[in-house]
N, C-alpha and C. Protein backbone atom coordinates (compact mmCIF):
# COMPACT_ATOMS: atom_id res chain seq x y z
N UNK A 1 36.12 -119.06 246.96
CA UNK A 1 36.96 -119.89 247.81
C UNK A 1 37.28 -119.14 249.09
N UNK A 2 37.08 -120.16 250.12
CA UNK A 2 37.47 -118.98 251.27
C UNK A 2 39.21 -118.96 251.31
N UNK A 3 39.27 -118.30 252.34
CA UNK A 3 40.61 -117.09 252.67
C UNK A 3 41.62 -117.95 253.84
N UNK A 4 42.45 -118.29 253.93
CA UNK A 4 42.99 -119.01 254.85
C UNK A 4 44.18 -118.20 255.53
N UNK A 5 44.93 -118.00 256.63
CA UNK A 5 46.25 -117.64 256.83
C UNK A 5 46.94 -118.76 257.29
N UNK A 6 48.14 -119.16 256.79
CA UNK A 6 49.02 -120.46 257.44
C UNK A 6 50.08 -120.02 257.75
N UNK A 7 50.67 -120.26 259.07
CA UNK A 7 51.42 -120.03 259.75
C UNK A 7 52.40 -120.84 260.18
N UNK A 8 54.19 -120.87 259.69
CA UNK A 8 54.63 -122.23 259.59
C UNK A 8 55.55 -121.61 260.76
N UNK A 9 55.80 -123.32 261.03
CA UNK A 9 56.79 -123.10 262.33
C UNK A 9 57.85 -121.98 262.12
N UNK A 10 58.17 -121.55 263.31
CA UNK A 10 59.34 -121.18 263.21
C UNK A 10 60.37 -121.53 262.98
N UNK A 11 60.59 -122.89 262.93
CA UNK A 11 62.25 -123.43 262.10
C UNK A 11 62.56 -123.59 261.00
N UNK A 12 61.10 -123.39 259.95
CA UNK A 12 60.84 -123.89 258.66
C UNK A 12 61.70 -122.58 258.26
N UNK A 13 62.75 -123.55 257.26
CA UNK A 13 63.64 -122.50 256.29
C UNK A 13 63.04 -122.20 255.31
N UNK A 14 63.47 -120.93 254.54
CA UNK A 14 63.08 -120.45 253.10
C UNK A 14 62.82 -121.30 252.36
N UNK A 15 63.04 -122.12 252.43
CA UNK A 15 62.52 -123.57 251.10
C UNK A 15 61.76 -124.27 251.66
N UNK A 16 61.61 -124.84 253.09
CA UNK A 16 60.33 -125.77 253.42
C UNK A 16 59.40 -124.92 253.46
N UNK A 17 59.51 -123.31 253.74
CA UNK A 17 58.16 -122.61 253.58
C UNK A 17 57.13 -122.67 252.08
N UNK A 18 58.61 -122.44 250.96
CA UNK A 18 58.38 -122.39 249.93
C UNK A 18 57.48 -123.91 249.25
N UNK A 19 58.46 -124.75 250.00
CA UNK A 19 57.52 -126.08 249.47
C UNK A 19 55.88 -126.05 249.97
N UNK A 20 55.89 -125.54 250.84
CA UNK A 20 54.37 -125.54 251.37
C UNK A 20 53.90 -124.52 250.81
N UNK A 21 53.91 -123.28 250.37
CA UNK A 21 53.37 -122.07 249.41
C UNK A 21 53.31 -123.59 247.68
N UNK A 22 54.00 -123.51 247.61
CA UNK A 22 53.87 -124.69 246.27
C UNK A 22 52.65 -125.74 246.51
N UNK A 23 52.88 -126.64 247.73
CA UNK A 23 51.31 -127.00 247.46
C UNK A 23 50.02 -126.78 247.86
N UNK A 24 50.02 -125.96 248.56
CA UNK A 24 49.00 -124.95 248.27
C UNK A 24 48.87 -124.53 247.00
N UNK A 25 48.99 -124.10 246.38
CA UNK A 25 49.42 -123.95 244.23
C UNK A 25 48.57 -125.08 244.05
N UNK A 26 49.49 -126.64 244.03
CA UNK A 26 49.21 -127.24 243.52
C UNK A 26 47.82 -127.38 244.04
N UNK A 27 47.11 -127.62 245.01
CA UNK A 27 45.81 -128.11 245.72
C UNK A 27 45.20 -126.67 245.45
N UNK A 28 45.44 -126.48 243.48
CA UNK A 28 44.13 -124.83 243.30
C UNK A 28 44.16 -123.67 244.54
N UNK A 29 45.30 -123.19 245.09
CA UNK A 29 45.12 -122.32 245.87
C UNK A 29 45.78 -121.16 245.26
N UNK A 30 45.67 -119.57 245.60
CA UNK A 30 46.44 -118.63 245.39
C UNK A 30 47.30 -118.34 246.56
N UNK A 31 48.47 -117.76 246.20
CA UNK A 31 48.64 -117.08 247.40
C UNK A 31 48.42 -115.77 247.38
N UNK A 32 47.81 -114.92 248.48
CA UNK A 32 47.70 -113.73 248.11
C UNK A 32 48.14 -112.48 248.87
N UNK A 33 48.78 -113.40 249.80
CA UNK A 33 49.60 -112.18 250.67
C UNK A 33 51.28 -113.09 251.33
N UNK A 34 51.90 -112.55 251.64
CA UNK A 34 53.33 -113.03 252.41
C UNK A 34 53.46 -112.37 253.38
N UNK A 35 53.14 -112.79 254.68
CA UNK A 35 53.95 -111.83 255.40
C UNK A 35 55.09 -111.61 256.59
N UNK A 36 56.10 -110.57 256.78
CA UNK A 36 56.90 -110.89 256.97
C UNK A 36 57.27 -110.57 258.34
N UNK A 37 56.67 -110.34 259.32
CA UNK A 37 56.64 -110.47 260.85
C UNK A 37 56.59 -111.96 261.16
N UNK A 38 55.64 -112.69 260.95
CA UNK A 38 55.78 -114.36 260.79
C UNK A 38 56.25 -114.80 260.00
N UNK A 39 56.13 -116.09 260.19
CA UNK A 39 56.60 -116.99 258.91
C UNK A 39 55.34 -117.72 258.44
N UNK A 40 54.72 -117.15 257.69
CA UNK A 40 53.51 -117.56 256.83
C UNK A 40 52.83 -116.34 255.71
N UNK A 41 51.74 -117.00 255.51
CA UNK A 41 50.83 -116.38 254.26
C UNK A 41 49.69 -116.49 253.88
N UNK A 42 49.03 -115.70 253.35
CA UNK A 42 47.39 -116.39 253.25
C UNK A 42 47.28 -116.88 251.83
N UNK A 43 46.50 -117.69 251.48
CA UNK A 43 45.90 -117.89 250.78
C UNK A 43 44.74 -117.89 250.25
N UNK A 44 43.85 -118.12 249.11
CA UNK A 44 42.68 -118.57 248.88
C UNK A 44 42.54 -120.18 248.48
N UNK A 45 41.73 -121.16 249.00
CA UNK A 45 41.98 -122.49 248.48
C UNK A 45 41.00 -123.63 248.72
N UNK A 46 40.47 -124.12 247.85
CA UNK A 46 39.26 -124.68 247.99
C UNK A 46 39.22 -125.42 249.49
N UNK A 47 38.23 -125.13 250.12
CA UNK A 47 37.73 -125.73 251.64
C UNK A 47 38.49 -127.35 251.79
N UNK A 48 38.10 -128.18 250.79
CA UNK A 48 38.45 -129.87 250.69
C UNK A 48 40.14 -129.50 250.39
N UNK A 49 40.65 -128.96 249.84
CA UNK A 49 42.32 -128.97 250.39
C UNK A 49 42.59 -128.31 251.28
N UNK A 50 42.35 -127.47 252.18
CA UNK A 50 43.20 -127.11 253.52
C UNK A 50 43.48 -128.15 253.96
N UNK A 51 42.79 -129.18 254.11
CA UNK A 51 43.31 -130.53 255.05
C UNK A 51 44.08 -130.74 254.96
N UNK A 52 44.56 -130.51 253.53
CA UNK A 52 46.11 -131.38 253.49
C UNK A 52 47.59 -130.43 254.13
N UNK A 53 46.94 -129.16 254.59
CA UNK A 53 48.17 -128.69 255.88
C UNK A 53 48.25 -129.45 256.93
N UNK A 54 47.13 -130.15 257.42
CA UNK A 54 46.88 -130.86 258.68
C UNK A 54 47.90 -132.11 258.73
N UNK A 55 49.42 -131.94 259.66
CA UNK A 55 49.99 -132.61 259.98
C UNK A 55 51.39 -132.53 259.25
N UNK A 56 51.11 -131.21 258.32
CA UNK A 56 52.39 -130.55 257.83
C UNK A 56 53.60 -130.49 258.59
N UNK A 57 54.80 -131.16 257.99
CA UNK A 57 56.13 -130.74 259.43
C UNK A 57 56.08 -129.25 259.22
N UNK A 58 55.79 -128.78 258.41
CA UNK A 58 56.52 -127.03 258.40
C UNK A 58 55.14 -126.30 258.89
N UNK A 59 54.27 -126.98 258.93
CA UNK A 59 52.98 -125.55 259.13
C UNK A 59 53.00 -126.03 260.76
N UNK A 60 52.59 -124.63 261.62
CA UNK A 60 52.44 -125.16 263.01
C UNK A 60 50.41 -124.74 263.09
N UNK A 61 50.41 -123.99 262.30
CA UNK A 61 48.58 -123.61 261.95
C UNK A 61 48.29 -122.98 261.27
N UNK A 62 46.73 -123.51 260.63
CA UNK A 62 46.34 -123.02 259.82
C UNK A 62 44.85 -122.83 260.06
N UNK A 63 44.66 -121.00 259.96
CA UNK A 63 42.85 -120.72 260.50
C UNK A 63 42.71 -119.74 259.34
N UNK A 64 41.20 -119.54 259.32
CA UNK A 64 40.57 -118.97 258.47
C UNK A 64 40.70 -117.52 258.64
N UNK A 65 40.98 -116.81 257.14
CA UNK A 65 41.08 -115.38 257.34
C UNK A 65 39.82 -114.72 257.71
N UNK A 66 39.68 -113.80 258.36
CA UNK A 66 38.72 -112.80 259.00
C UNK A 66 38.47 -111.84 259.48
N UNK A 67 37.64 -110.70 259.37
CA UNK A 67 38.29 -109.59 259.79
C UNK A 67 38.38 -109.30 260.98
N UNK A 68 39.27 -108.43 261.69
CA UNK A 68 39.32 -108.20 263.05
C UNK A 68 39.05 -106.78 263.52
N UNK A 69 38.23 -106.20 264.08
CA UNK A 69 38.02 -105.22 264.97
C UNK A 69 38.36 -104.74 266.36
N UNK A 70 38.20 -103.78 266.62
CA UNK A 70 38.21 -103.25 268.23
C UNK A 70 37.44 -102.28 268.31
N UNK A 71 37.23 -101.92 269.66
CA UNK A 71 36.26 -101.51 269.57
C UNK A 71 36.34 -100.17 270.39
């Protein structure tokens, strides 16, 4: 399953974040990181459910994890 990071608005309180970590759960996802400079988290979660972040009040985006370099 690929790797996602979702990134929820900034107004989303401790519980609308939480509701969105929950369905992600429910739509077979893990979570597998939290982190706490933003307000989001990555997951793993089958490709055909990410969609259903699309138009989330609490998520402001959601892109695919990847690694990053410099050079």
């Amino acid at each position: 399953m690929p790797s996602y990071i979702v990134k929820c608005k900034s107004s989303a309180s401790d519980e609308e974040i939480q509701a969105v970590k929950d369905q992600a759960v429910k739509n077979g996802g893990t979570i597998t990181h939290e982190y706490s400079l933003i307000k989001g988290f990555a997951v793993t979660v089958p490709e055909v459910s990410v969609l259903s972040f699309d138009g989330h009040p609490h998520v402001e985006r959601v892109e695919e994890d990847a690694e990053v370099r410099t050079q």
